[in-house]
PDB file of N, CA and C in Angstrom:
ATOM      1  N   UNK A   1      45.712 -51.391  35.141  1.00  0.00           N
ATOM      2  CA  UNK A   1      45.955 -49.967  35.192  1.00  0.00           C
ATOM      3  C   UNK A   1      46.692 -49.562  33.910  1.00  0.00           C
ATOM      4  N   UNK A   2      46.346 -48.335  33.102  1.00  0.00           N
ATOM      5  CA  UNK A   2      47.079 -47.685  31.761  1.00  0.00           C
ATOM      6  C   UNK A   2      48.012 -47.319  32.155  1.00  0.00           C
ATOM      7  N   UNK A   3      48.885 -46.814  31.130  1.00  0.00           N
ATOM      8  CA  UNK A   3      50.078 -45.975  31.692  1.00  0.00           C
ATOM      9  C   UNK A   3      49.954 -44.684  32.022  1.00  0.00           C
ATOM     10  N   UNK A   4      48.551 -44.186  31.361  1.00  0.00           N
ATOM     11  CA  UNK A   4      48.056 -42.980  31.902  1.00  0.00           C
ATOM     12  C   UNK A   4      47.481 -42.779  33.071  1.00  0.00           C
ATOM     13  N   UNK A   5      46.754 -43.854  33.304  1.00  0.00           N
ATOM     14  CA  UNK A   5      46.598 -43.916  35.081  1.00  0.00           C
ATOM     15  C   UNK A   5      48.056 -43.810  36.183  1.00  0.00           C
ATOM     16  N   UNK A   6      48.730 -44.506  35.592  1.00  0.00           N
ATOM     17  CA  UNK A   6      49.894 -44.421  36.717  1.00  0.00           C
ATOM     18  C   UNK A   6      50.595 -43.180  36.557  1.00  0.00           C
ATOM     19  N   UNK A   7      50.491 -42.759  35.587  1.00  0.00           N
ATOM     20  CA  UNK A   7      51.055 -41.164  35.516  1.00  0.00           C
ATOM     21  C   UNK A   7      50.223 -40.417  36.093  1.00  0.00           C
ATOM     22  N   UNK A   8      49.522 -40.166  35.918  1.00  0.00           N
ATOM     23  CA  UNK A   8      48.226 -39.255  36.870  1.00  0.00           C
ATOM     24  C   UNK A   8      48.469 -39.853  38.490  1.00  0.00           C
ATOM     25  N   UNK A   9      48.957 -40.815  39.169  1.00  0.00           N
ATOM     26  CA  UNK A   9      49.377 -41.203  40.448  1.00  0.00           C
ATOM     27  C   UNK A   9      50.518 -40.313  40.859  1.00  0.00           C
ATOM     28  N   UNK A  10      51.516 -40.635  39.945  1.00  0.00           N
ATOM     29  CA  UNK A  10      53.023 -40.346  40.230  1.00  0.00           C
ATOM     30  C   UNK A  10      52.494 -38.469  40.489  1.00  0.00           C
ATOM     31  N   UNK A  11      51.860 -37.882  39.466  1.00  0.00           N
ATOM     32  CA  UNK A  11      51.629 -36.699  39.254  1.00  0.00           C
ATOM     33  C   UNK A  11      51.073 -36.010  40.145  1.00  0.00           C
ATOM     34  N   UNK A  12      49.537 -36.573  40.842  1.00  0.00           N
ATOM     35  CA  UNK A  12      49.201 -36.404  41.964  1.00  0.00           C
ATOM     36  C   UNK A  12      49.685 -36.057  43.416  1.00  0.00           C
ATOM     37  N   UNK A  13      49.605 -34.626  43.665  1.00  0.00           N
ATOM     38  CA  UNK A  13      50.170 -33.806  44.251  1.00  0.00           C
ATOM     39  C   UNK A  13      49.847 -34.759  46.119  1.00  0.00           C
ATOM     40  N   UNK A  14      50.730 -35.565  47.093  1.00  0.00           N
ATOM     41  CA  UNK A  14      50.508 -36.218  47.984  1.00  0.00           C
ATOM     42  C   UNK A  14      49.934 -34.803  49.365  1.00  0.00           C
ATOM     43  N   UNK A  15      49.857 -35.619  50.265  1.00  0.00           N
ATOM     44  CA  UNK A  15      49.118 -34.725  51.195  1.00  0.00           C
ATOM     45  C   UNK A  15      50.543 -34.138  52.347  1.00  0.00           C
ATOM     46  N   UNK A  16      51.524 -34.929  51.990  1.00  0.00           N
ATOM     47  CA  UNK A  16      53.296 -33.802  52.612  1.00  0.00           C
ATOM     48  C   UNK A  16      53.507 -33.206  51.610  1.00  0.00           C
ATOM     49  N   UNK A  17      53.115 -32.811  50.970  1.00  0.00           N
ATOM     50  CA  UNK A  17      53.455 -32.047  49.484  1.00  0.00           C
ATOM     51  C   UNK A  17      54.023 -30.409  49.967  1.00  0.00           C
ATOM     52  N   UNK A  18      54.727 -29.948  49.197  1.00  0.00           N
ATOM     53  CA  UNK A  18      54.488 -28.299  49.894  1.00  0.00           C
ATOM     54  C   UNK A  18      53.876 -27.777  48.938  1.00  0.00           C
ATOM     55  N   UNK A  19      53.439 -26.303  48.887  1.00  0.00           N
ATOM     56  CA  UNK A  19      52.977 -26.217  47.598  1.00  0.00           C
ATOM     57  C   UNK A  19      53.763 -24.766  47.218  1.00  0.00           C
ATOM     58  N   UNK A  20      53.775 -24.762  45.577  1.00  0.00           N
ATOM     59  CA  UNK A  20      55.214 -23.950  45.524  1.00  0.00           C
ATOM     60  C   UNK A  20      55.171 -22.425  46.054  1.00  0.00           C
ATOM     61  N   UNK A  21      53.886 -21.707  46.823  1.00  0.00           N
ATOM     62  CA  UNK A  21      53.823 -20.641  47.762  1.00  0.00           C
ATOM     63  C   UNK A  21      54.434 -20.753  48.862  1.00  0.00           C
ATOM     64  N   UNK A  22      55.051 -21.954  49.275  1.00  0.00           N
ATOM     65  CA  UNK A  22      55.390 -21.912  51.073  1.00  0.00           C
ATOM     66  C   UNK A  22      56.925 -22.049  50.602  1.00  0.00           C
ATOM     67  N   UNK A  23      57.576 -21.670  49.553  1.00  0.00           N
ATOM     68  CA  UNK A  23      59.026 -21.703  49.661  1.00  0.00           C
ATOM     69  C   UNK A  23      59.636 -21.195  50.403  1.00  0.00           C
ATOM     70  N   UNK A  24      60.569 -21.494  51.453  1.00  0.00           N
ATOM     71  CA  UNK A  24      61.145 -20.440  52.183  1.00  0.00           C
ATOM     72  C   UNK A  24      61.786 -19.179  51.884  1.00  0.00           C
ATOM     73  N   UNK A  25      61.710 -17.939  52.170  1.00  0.00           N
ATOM     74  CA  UNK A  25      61.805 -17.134  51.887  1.00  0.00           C
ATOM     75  C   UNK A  25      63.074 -15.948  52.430  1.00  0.00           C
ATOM     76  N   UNK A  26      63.999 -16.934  53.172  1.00  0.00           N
ATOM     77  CA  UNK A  26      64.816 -16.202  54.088  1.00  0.00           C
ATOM     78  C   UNK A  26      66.239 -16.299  53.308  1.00  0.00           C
ATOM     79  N   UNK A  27      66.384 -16.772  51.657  1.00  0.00           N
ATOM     80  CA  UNK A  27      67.441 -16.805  51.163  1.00  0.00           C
ATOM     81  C   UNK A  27      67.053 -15.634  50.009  1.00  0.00           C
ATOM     82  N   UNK A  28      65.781 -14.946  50.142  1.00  0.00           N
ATOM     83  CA  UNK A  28      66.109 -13.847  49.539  1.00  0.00           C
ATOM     84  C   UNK A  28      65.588 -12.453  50.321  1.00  0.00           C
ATOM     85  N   UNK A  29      65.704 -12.451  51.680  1.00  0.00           N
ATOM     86  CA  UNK A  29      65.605 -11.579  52.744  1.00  0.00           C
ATOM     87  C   UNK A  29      67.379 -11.330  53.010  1.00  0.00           C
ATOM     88  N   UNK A  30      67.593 -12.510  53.445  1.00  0.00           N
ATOM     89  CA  UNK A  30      69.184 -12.344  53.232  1.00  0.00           C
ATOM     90  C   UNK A  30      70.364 -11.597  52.759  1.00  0.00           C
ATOM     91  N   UNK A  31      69.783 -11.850  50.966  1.00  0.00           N
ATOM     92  CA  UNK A  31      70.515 -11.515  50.066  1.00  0.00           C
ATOM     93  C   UNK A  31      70.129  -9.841  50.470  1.00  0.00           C
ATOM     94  N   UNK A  32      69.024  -9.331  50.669  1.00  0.00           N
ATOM     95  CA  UNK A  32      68.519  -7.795  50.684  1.00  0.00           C
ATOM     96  C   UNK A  32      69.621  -7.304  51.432  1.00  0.00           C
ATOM     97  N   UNK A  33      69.628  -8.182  52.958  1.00  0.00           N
ATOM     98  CA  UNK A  33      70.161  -7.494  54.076  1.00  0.00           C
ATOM     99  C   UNK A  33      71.321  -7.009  53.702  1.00  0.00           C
ATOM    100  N   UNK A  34      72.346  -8.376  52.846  1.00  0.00           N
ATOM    101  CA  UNK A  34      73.496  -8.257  52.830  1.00  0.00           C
ATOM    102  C   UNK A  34      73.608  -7.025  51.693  1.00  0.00           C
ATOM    103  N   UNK A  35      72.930  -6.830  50.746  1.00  0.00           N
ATOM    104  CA  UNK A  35      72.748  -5.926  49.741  1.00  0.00           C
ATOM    105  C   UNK A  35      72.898  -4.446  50.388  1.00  0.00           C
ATOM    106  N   UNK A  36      71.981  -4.081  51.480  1.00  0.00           N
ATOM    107  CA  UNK A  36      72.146  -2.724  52.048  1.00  0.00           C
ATOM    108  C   UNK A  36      72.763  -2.596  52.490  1.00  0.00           C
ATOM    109  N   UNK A  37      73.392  -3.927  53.262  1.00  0.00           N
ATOM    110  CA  UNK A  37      74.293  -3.785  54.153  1.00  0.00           C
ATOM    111  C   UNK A  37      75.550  -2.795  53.478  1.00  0.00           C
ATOM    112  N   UNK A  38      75.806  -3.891  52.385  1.00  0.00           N
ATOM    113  CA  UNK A  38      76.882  -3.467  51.459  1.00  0.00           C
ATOM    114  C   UNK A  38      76.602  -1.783  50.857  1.00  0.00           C
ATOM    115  N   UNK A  39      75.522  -1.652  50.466  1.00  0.00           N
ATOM    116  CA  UNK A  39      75.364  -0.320  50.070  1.00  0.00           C
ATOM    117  C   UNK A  39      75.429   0.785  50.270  1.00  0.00           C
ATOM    118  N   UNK A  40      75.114   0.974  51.959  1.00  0.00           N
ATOM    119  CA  UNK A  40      75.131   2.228  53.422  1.00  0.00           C
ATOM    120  C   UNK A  40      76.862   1.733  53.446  1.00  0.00           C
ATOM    121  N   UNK A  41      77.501   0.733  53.384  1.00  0.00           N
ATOM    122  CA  UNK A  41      78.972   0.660  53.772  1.00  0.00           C
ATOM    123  C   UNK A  41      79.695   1.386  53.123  1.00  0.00           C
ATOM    124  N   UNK A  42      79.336   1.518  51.835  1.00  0.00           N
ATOM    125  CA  UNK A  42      80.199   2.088  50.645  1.00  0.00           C
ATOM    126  C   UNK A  42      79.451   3.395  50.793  1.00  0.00           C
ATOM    127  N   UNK A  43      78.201   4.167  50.588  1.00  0.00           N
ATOM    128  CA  UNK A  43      77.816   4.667  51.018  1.00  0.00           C
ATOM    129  C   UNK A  43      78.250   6.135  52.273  1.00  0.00           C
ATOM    130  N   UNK A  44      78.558   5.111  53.186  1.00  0.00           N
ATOM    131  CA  UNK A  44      79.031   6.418  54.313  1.00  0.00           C
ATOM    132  C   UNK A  44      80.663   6.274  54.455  1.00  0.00           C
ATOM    133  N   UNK A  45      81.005   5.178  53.804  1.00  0.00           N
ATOM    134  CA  UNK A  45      82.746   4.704  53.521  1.00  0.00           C
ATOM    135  C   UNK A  45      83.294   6.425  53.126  1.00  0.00           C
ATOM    136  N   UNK A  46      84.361   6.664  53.226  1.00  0.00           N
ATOM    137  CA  UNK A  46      85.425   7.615  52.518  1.00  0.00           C
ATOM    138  C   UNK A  46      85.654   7.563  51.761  1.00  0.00           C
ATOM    139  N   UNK A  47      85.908   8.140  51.019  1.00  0.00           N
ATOM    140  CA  UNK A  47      86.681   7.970  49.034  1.00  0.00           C
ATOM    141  C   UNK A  47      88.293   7.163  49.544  1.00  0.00           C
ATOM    142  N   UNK A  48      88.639   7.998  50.274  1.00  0.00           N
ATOM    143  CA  UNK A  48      90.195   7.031  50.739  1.00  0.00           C
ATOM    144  C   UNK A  48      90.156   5.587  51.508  1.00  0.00           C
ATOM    145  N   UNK A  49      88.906   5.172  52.197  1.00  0.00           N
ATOM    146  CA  UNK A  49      89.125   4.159  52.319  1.00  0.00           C
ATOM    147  C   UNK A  49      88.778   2.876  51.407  1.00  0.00           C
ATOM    148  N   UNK A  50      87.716   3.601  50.730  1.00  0.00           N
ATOM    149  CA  UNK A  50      87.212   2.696  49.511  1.00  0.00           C
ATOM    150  C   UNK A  50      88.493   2.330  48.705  1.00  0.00           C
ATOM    151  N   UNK A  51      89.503   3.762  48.136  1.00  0.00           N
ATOM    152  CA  UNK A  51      90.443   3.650  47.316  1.00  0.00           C
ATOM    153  C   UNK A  51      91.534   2.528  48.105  1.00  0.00           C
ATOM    154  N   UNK A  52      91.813   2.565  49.283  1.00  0.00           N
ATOM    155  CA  UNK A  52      92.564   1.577  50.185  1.00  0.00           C
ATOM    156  C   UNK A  52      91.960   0.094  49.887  1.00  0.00           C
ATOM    157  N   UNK A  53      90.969   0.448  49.902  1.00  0.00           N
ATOM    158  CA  UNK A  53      90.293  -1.513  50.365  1.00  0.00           C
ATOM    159  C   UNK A  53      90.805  -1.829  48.708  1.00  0.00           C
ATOM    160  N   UNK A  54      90.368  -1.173  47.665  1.00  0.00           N
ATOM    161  CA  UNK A  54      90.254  -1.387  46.213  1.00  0.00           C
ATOM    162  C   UNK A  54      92.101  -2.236  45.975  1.00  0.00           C
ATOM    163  N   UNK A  55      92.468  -1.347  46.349  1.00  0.00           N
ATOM    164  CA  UNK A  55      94.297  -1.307  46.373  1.00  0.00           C
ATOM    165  C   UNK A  55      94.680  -2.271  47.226  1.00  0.00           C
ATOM    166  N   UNK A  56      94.188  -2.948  47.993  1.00  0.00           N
ATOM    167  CA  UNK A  56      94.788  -3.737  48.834  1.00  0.00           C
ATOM    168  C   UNK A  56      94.259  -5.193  48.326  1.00  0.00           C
ATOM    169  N   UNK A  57      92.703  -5.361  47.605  1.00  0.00           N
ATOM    170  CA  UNK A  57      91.992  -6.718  47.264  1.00  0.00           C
ATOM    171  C   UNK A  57      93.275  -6.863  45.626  1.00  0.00           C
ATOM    172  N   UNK A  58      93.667  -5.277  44.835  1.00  0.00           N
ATOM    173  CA  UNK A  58      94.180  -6.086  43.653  1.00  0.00           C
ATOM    174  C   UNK A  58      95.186  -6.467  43.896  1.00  0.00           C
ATOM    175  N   UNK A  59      96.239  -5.696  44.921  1.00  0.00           N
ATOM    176  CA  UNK A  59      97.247  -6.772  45.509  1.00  0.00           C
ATOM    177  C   UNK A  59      97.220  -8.045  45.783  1.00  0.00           C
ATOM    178  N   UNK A  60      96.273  -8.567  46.595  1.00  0.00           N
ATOM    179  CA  UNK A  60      96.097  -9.610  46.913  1.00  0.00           C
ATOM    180  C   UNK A  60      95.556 -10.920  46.042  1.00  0.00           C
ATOM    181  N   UNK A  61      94.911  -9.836  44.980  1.00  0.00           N
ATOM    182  CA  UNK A  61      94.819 -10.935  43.834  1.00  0.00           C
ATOM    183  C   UNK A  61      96.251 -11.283  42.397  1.00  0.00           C
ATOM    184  N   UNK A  62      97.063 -10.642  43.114  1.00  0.00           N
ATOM    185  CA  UNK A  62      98.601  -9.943  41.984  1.00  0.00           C
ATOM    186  C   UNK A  62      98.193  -9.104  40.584  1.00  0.00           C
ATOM    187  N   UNK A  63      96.976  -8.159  40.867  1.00  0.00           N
ATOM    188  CA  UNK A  63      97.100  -7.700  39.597  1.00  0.00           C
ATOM    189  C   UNK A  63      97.565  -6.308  40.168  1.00  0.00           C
ATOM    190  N   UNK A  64      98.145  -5.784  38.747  1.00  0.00           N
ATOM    191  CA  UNK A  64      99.093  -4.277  39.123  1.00  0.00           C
ATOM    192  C   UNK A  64      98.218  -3.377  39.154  1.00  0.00           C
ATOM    193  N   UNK A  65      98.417  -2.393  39.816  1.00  0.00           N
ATOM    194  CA  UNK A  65      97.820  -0.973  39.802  1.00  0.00           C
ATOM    195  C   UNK A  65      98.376  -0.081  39.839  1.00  0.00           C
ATOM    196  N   UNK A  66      99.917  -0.133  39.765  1.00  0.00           N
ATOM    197  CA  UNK A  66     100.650   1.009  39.755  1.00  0.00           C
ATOM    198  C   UNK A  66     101.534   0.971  39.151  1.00  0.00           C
TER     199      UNK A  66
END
């Protein structure tokens, strides 16, 4: 056997193979959900509570805001 034969083996797509159309598709359905999710939140949110949440994450990270 060549070395080109055994490469053409290794290469040879087996019959458990997936093929790269059947990727699962629920890690970028996900990301959507969480996307609108986030978007309608802020969205129908208040200006004051947005300004609260904002004010309370830079606290919590110690940067100043005031």
């Amino acid at each position: 056997m060549t070395r080109l034969e055994a490469l053409q083996q290794v290469a040879a797509p087996t019959s458990g193979s997936v093929p790269a159309t059947a990727k699962p598709r629920w890690p970028a359905l996900a990301a959507c959900a969480i996307g609108l999710i986030v978007l309608f939140g802020v969205g129908f949110a208040g200006s004051a509570t947005l300004h609260n949440a904002a004010h309370d994450t830079r606290h919590a990270f110690n940067f100043p805001c005031h």
